[in-house]
C-alpha atoms as a PDB file:
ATOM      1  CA  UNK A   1    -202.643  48.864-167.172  1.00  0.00           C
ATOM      2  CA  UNK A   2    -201.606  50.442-170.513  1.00  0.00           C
ATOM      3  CA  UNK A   3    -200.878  53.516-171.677  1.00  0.00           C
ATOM      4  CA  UNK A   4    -199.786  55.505-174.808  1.00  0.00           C
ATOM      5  CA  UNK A   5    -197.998  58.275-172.664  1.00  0.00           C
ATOM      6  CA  UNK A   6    -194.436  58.233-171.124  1.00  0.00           C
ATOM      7  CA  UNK A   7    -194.723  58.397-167.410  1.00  0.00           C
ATOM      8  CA  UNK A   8    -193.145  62.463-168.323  1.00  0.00           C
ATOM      9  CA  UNK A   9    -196.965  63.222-169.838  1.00  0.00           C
ATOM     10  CA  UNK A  10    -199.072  61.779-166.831  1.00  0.00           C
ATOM     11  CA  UNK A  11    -199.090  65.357-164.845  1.00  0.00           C
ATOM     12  CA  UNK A  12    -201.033  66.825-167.748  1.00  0.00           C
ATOM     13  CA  UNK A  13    -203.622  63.671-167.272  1.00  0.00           C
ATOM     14  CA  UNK A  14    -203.654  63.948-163.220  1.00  0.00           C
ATOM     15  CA  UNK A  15    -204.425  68.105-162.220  1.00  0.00           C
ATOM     16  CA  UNK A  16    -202.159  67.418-159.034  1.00  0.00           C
ATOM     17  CA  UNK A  17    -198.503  67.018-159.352  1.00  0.00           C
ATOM     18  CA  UNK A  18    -198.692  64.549-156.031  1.00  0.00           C
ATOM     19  CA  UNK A  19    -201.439  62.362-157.141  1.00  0.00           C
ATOM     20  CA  UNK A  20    -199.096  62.012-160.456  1.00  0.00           C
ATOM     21  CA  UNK A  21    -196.558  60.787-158.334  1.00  0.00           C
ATOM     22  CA  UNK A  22    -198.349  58.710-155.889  1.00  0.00           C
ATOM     23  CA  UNK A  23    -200.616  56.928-158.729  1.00  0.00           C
ATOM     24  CA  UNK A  24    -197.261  56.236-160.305  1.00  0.00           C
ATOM     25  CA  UNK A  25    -195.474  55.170-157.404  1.00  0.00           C
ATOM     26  CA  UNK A  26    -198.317  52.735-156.819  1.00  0.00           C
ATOM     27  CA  UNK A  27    -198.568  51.622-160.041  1.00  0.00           C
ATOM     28  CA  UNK A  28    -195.127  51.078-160.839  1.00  0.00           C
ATOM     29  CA  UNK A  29    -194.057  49.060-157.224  1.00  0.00           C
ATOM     30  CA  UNK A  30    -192.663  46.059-158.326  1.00  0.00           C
ATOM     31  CA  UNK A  31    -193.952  45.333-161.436  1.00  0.00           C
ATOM     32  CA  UNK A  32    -192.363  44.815-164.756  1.00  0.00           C
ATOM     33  CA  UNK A  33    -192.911  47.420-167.107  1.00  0.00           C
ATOM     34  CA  UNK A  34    -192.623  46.877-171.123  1.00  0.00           C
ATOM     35  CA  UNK A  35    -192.117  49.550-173.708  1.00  0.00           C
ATOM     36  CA  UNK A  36    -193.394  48.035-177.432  1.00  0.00           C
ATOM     37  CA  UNK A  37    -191.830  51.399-179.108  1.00  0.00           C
ATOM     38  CA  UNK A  38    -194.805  51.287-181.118  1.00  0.00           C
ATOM     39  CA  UNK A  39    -198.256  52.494-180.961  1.00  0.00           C
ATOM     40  CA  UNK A  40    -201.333  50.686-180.007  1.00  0.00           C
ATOM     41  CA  UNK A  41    -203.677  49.053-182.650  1.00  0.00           C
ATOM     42  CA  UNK A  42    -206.394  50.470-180.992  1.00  0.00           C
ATOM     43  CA  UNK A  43    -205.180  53.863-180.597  1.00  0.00           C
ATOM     44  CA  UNK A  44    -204.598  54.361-184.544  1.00  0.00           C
ATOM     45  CA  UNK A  45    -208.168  52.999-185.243  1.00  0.00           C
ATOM     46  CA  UNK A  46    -209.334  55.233-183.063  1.00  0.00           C
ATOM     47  CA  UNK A  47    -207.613  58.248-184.396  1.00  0.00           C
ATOM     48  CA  UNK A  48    -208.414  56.816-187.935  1.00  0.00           C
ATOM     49  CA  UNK A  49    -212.191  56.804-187.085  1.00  0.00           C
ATOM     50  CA  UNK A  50    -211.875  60.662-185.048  1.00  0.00           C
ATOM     51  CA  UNK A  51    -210.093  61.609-188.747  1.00  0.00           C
ATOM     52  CA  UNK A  52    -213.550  60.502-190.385  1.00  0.00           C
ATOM     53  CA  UNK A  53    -215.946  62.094-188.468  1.00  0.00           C
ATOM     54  CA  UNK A  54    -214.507  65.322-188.754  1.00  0.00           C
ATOM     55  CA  UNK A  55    -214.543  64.977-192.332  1.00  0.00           C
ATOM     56  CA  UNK A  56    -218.168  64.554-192.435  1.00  0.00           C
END
């Protein structure tokens, strides 16, 4: 699993402040987590292409 978001942004992704948790509490149990410090190729070509389309 990957995400963009610090685990402090998920409660505006989940509606319910428990599910937050509990998805990240699941999620998270023993695993290794790694933060790049950068952003995703695929996110910037995505924004990138959203840019275009507006400009249309």
């Amino acid at each position: 699993m990957a995400t963009n978001s610090p685990f402090a942004e998920w409660d505006k992704i989940f509606a319910d402040t428990r599910l937050c948790a509990a998805t990240t509490d699941r999620i998270t149990f023993r695993c290794t987590l790694i933060q790049t410090g950068t952003e995703s190729y695929r996110f910037q070509a995505t924004e990138a292409d959203r840019r275009k389309k507006t400009k249309k």
